[in-house]
C-alpha atoms as a PDB file:
ATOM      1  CA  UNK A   1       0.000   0.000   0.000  1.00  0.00           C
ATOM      2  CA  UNK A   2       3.014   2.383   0.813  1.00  0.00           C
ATOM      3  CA  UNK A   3       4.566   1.636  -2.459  1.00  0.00           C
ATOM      4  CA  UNK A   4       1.076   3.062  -4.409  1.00  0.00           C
ATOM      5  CA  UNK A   5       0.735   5.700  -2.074  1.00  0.00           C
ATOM      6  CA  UNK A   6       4.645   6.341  -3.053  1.00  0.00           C
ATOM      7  CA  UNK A   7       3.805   6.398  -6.822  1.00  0.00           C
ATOM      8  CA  UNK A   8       0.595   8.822  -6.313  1.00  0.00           C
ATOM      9  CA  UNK A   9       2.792  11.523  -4.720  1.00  0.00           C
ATOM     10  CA  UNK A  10       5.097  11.198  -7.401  1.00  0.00           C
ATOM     11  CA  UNK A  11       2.075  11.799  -9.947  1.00  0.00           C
ATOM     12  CA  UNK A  12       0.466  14.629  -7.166  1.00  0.00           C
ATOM     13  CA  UNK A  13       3.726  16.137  -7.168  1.00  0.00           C
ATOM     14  CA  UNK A  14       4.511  16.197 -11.253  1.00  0.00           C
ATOM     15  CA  UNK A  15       0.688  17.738 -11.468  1.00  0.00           C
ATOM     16  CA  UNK A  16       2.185  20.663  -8.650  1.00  0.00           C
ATOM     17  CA  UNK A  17       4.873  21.909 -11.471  1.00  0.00           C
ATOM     18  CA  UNK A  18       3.207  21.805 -14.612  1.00  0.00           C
ATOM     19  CA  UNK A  19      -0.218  22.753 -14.030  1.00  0.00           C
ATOM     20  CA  UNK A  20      -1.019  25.964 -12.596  1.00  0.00           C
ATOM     21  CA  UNK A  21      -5.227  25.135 -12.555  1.00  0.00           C
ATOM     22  CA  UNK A  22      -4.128  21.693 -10.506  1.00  0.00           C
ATOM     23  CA  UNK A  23      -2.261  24.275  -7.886  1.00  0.00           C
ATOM     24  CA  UNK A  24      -4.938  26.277  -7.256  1.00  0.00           C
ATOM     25  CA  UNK A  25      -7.951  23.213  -7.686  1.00  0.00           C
ATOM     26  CA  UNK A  26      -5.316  21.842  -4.266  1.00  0.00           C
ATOM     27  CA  UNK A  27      -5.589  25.054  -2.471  1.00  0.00           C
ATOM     28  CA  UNK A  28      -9.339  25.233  -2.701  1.00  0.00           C
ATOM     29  CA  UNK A  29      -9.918  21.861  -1.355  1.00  0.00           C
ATOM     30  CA  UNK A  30      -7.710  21.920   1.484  1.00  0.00           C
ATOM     31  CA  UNK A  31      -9.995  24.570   3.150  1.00  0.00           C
ATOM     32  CA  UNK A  32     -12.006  23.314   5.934  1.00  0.00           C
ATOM     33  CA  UNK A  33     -15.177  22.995   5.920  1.00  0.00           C
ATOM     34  CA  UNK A  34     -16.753  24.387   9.196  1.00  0.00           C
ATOM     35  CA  UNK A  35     -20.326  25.164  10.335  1.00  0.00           C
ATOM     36  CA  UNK A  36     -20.188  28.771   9.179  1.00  0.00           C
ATOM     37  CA  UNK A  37     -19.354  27.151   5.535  1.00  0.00           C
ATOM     38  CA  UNK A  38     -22.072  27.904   3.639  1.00  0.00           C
ATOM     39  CA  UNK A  39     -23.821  25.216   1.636  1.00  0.00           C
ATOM     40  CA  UNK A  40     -22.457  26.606  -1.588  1.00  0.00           C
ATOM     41  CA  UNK A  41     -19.229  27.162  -0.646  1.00  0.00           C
ATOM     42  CA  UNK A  42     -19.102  23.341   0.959  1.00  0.00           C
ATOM     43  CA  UNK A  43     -19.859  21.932  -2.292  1.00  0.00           C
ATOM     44  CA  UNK A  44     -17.303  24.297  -4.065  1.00  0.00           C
ATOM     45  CA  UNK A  45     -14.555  22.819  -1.887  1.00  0.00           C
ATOM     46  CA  UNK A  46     -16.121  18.886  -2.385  1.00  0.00           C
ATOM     47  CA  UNK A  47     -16.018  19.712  -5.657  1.00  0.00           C
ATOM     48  CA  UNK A  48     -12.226  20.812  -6.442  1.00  0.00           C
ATOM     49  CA  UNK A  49     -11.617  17.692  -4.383  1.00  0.00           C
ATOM     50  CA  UNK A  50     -12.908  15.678  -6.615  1.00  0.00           C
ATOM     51  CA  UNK A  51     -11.583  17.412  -9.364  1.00  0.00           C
ATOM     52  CA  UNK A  52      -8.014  16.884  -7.843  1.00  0.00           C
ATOM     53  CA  UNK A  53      -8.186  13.717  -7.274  1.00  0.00           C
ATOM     54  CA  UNK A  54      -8.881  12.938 -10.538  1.00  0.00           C
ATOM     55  CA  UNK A  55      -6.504  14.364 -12.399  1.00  0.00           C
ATOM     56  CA  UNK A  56      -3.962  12.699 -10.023  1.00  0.00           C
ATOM     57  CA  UNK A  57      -5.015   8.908 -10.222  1.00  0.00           C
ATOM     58  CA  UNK A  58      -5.843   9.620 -13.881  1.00  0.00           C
ATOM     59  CA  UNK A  59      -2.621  10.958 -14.653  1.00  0.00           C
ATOM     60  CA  UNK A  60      -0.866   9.922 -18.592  1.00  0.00           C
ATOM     61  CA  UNK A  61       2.364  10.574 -17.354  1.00  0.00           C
ATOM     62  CA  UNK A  62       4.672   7.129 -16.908  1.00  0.00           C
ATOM     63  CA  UNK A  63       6.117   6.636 -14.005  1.00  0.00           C
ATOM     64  CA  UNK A  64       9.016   4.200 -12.807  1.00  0.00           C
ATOM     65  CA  UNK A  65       7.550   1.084 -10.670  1.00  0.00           C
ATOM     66  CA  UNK A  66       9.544   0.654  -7.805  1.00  0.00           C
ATOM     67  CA  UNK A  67      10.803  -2.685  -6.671  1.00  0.00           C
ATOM     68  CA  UNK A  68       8.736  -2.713  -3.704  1.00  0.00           C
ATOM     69  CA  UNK A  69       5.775  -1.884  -6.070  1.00  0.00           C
ATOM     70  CA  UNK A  70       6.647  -4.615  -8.264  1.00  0.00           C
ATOM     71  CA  UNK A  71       6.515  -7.296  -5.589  1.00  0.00           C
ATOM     72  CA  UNK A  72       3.567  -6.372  -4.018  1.00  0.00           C
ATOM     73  CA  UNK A  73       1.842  -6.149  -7.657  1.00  0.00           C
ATOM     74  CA  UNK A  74       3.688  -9.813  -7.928  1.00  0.00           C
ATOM     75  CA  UNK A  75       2.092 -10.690  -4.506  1.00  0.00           C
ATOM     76  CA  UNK A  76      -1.502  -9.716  -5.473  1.00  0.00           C
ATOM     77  CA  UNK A  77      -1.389 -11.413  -8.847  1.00  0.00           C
ATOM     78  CA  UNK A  78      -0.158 -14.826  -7.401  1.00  0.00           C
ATOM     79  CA  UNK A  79      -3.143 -14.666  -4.765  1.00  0.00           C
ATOM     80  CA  UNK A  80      -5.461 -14.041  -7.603  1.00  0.00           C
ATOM     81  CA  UNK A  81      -4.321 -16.568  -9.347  1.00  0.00           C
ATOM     82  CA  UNK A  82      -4.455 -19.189  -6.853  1.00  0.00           C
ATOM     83  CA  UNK A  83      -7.769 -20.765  -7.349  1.00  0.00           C
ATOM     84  CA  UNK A  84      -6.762 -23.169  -4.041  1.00  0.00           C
ATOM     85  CA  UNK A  85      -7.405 -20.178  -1.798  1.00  0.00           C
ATOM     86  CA  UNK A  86     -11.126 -19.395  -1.794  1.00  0.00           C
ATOM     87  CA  UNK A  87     -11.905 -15.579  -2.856  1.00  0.00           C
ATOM     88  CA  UNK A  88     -15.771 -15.619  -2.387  1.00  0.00           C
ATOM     89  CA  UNK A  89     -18.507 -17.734   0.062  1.00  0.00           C
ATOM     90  CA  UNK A  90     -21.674 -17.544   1.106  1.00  0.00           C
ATOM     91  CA  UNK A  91     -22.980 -15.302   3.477  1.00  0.00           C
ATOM     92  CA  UNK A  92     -24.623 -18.312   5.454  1.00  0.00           C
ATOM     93  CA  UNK A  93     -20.984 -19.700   6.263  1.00  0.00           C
ATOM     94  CA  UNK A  94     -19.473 -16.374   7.558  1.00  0.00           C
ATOM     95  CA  UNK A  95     -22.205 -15.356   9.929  1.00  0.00           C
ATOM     96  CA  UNK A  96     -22.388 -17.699  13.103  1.00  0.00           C
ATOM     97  CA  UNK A  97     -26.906 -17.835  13.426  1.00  0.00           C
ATOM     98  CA  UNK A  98     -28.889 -19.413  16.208  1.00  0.00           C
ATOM     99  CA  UNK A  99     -32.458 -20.190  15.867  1.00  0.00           C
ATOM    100  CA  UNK A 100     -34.912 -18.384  17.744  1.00  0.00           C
ATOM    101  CA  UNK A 101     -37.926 -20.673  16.839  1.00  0.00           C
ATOM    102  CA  UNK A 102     -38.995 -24.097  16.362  1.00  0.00           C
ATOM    103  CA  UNK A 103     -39.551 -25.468  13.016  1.00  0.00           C
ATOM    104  CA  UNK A 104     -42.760 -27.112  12.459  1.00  0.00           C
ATOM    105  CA  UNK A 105     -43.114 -30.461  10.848  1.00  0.00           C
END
């Protein structure tokens, strides 16, 4: 998780130098919202957010996977892979139930 996190401020901080609309969409949405925000304003700051977010995990610029990266992203695709270990059940078998009636019949 570090390693992604690692990458993403890479990307956050190549967005910082080149784009000066990506500066200012930070600035807006690192104001707090308080209770003297009004509703506007709130959704204003949600909003730019959003929009930075965006342009950070949707970034076309390449970046260099680290080796830690790379085995993680090694780790998660031999799990997947591994049809041995089970990935899904039923709801039934995960959640311990005790009857509170009496069937009939």
């Amino acid at each position: 998780y570090k390693s992604v996190a690692f990458c993403l401020n890479k990307a956050e901080a190549y967005k910082l130098t080149v784009s000066k609309d990506f500066r200012a969409l930070l600035r807006r949405s690192r104001t707090k919202i308080t209770n003297d925000t009004s509703l506007q304003e709130a959704r204003a700051i949600r909003f730019a957010a959003q929009q930075a977010s965006r342009q950070t995990h949707h970034s076309k610029k390449t970046f260099h996977i680290c080796k830690s990266l790379r085995e993680e992203l090694d780790f998660l695709t031999a799990l997947m892979n591994d049809f041995s270990i089970p990935l899904s059940t039923f709801i039934g078998h995960i959640v311990p139930r005790e009857p509170d009636f009496v069937a009939a019949g």
